[in-house]
N, C-alpha and C. Protein backbone atom coordinates (compact mmCIF):
# COMPACT_ATOMS: atom_id res chain seq x y z
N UNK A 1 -23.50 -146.72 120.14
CA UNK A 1 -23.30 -145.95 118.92
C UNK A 1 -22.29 -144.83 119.18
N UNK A 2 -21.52 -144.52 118.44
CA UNK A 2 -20.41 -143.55 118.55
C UNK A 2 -21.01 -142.30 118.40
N UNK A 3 -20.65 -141.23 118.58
CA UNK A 3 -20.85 -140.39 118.86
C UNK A 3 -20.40 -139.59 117.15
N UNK A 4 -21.03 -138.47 117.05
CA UNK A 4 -20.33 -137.52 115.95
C UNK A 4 -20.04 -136.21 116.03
N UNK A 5 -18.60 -136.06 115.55
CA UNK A 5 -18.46 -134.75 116.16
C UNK A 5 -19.17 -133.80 114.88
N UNK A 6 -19.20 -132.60 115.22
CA UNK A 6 -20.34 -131.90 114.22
C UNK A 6 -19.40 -129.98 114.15
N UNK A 7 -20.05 -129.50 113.23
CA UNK A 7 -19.49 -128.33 112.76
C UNK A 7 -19.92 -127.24 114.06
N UNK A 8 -19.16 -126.74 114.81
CA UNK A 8 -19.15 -125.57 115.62
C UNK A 8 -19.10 -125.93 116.86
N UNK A 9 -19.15 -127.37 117.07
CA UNK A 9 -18.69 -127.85 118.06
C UNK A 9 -17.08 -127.78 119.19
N UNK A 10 -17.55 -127.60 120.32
CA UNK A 10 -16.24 -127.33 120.90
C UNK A 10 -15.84 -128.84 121.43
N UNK A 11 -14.45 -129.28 121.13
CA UNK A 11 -13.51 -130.51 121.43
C UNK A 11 -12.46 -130.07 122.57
N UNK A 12 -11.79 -131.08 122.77
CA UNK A 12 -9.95 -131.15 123.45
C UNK A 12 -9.23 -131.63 122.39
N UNK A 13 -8.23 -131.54 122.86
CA UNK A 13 -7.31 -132.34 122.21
C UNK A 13 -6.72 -133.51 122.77
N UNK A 14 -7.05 -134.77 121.66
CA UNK A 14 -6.87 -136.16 122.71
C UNK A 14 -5.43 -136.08 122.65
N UNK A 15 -4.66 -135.34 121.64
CA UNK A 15 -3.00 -135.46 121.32
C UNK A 15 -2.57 -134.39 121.53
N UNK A 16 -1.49 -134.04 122.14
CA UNK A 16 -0.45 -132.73 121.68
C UNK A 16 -0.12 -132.12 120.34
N UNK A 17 -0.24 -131.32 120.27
CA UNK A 17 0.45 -130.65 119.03
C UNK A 17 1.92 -129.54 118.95
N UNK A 18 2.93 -130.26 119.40
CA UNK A 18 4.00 -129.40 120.36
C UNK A 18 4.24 -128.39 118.76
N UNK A 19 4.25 -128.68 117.73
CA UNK A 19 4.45 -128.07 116.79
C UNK A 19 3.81 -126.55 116.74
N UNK A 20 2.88 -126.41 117.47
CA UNK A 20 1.88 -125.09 117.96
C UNK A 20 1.68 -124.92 118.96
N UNK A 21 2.47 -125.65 119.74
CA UNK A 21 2.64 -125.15 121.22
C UNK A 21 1.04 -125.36 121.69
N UNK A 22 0.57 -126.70 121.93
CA UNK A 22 -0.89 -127.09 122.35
C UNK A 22 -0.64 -127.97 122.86
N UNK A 23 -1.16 -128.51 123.99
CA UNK A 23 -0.82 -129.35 124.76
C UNK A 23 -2.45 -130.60 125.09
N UNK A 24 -2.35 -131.83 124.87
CA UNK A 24 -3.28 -132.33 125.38
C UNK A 24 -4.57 -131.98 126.03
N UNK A 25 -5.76 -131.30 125.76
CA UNK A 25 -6.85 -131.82 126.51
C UNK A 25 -7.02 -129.68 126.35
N UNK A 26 -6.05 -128.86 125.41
CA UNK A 26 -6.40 -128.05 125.37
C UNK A 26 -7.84 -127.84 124.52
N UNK A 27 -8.49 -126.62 124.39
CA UNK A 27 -10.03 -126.83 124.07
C UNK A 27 -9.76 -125.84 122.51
N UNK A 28 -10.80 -126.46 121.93
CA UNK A 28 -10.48 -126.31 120.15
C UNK A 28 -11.98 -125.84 119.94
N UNK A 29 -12.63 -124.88 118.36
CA UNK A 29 -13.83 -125.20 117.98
C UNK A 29 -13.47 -125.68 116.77
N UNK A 30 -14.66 -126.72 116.06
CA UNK A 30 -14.48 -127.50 114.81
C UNK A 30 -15.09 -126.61 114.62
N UNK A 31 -14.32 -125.40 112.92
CA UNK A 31 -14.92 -125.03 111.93
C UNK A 31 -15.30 -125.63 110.82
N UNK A 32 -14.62 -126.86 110.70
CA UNK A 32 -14.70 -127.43 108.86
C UNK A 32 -14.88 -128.77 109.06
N UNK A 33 -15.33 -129.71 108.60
CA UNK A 33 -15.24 -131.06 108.47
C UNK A 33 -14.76 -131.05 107.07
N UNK A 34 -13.39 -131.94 106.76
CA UNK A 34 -13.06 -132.59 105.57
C UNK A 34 -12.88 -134.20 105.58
N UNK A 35 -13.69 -134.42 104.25
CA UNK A 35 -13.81 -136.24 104.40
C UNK A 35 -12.52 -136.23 102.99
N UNK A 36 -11.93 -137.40 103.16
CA UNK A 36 -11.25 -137.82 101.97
C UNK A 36 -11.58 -138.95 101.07
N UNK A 37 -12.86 -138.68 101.22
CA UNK A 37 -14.03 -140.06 100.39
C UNK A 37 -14.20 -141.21 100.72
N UNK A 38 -13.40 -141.86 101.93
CA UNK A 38 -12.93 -143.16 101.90
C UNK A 38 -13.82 -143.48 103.50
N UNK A 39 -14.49 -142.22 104.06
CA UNK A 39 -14.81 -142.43 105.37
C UNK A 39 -14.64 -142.16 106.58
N UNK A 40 -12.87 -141.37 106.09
CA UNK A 40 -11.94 -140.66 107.74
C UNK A 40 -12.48 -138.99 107.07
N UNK A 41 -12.74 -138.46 108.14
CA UNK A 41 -12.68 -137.31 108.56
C UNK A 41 -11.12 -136.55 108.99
N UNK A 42 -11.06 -135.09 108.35
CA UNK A 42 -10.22 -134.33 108.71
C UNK A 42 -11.51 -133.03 109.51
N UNK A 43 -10.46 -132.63 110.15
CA UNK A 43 -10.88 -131.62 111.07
C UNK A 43 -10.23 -130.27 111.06
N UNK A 44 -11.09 -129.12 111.11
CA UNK A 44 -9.99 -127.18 110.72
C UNK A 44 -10.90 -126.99 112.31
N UNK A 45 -9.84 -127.44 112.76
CA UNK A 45 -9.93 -126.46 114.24
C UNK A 45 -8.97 -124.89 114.93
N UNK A 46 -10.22 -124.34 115.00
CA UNK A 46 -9.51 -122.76 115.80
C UNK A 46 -9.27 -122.96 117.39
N UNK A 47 -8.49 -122.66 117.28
CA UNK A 47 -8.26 -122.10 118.48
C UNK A 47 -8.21 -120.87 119.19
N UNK A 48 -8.94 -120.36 120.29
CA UNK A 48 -9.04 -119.08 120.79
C UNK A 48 -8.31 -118.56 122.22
N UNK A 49 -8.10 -117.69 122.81
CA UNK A 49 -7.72 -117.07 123.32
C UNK A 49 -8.63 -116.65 124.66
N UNK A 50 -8.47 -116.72 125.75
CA UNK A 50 -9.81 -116.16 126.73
C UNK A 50 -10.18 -114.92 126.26
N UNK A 51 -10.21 -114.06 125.35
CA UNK A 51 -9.88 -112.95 125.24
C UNK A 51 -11.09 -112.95 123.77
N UNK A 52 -11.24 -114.27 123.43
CA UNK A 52 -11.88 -114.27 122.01
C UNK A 52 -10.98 -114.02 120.74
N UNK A 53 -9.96 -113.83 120.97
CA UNK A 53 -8.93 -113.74 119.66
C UNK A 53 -8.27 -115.26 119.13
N UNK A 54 -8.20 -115.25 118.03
CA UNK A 54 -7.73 -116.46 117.28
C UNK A 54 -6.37 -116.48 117.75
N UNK A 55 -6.04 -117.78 117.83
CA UNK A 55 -4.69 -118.12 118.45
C UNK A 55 -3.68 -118.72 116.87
N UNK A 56 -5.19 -120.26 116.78
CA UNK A 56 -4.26 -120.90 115.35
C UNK A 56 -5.33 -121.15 115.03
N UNK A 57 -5.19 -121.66 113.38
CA UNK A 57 -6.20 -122.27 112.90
C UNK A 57 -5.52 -123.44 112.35
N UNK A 58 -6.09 -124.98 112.69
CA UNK A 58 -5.49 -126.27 112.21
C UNK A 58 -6.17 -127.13 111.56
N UNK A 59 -5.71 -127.84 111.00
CA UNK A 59 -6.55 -129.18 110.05
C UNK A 59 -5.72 -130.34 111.43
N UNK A 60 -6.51 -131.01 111.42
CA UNK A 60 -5.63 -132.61 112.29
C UNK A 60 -6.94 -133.60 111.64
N UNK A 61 -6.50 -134.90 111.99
CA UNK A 61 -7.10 -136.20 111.83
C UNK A 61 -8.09 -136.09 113.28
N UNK A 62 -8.65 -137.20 112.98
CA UNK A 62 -10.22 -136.97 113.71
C UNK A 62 -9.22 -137.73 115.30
N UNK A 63 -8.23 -138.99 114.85
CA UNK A 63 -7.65 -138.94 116.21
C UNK A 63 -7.31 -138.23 117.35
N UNK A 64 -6.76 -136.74 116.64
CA UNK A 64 -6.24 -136.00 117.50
C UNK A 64 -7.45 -134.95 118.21
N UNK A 65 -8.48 -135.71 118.08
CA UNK A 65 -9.80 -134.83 118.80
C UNK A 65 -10.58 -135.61 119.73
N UNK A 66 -11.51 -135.35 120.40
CA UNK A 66 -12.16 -136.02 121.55
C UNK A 66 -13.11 -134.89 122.10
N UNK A 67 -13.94 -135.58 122.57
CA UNK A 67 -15.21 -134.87 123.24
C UNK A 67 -14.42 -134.51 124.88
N UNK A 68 -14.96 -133.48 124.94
CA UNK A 68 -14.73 -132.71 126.56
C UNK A 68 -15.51 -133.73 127.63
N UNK A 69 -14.61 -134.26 128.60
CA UNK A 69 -15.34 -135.17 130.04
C UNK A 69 -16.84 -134.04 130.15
N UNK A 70 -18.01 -134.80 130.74
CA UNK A 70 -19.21 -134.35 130.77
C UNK A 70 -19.19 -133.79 132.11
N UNK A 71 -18.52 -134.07 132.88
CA UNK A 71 -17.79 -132.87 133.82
C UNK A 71 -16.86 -132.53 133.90
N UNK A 72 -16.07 -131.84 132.99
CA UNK A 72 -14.80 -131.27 132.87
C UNK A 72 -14.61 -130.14 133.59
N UNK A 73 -13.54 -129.51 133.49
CA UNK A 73 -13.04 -128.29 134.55
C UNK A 73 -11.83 -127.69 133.77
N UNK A 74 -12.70 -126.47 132.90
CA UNK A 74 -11.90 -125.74 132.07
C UNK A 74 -10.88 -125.48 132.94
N UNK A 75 -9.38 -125.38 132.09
CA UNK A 75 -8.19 -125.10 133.16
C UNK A 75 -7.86 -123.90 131.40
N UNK A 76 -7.22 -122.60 131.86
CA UNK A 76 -6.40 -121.64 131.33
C UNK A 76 -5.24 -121.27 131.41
N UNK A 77 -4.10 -121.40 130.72
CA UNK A 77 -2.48 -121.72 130.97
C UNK A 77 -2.34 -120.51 129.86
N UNK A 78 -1.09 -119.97 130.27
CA UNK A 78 -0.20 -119.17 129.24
C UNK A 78 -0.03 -119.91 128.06
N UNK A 79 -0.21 -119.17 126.78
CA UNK A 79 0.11 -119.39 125.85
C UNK A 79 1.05 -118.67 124.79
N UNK A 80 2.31 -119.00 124.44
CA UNK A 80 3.23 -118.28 123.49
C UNK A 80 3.62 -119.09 122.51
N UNK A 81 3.12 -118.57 121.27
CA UNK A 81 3.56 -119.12 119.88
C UNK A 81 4.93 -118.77 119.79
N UNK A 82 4.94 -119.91 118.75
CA UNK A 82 6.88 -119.56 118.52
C UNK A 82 6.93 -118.39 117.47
């Protein structure tokens, strides 16, 4: 059975988003679930800052999300918006 992602949940990103300067497998929280009636899910993910400050806030398709490896190893990189 697949899994569901759920509201306040923390993800990665299975895709890049070079458009916001995010890179693969960076870590997101789902604030919003949007359905478009038909069954696909959209997703309003924040993004934060080690610091607790909002970085971006995004809508993407449920593709561009993924559950964190069940042993993952948070990694923290510089981040500069354009």
């Amino acid at each position: 059975m697949k899994q569901k992602f759920e509201k306040y949940q923390q993800i990665q990103l299975a895709k890049a988003l070079p458009e916001y300067h995010f890179q693969s497998g960076d870590a997101a929280t789902i604030v919003e679930i949007l359905s478009d009636g038909n069954g696909k899910n959209g997703y309003v993910l924040e993004f934060f800052d080690c610091e607790g400050d909002t970085l971006k806030v995004i809508t993407v398709a449920e593709d561009f999300i993924a559950f964190p490896p069940k042993h993952g190893v948070v990694n923290f990189r510089p981040y500069k918006a354009a």
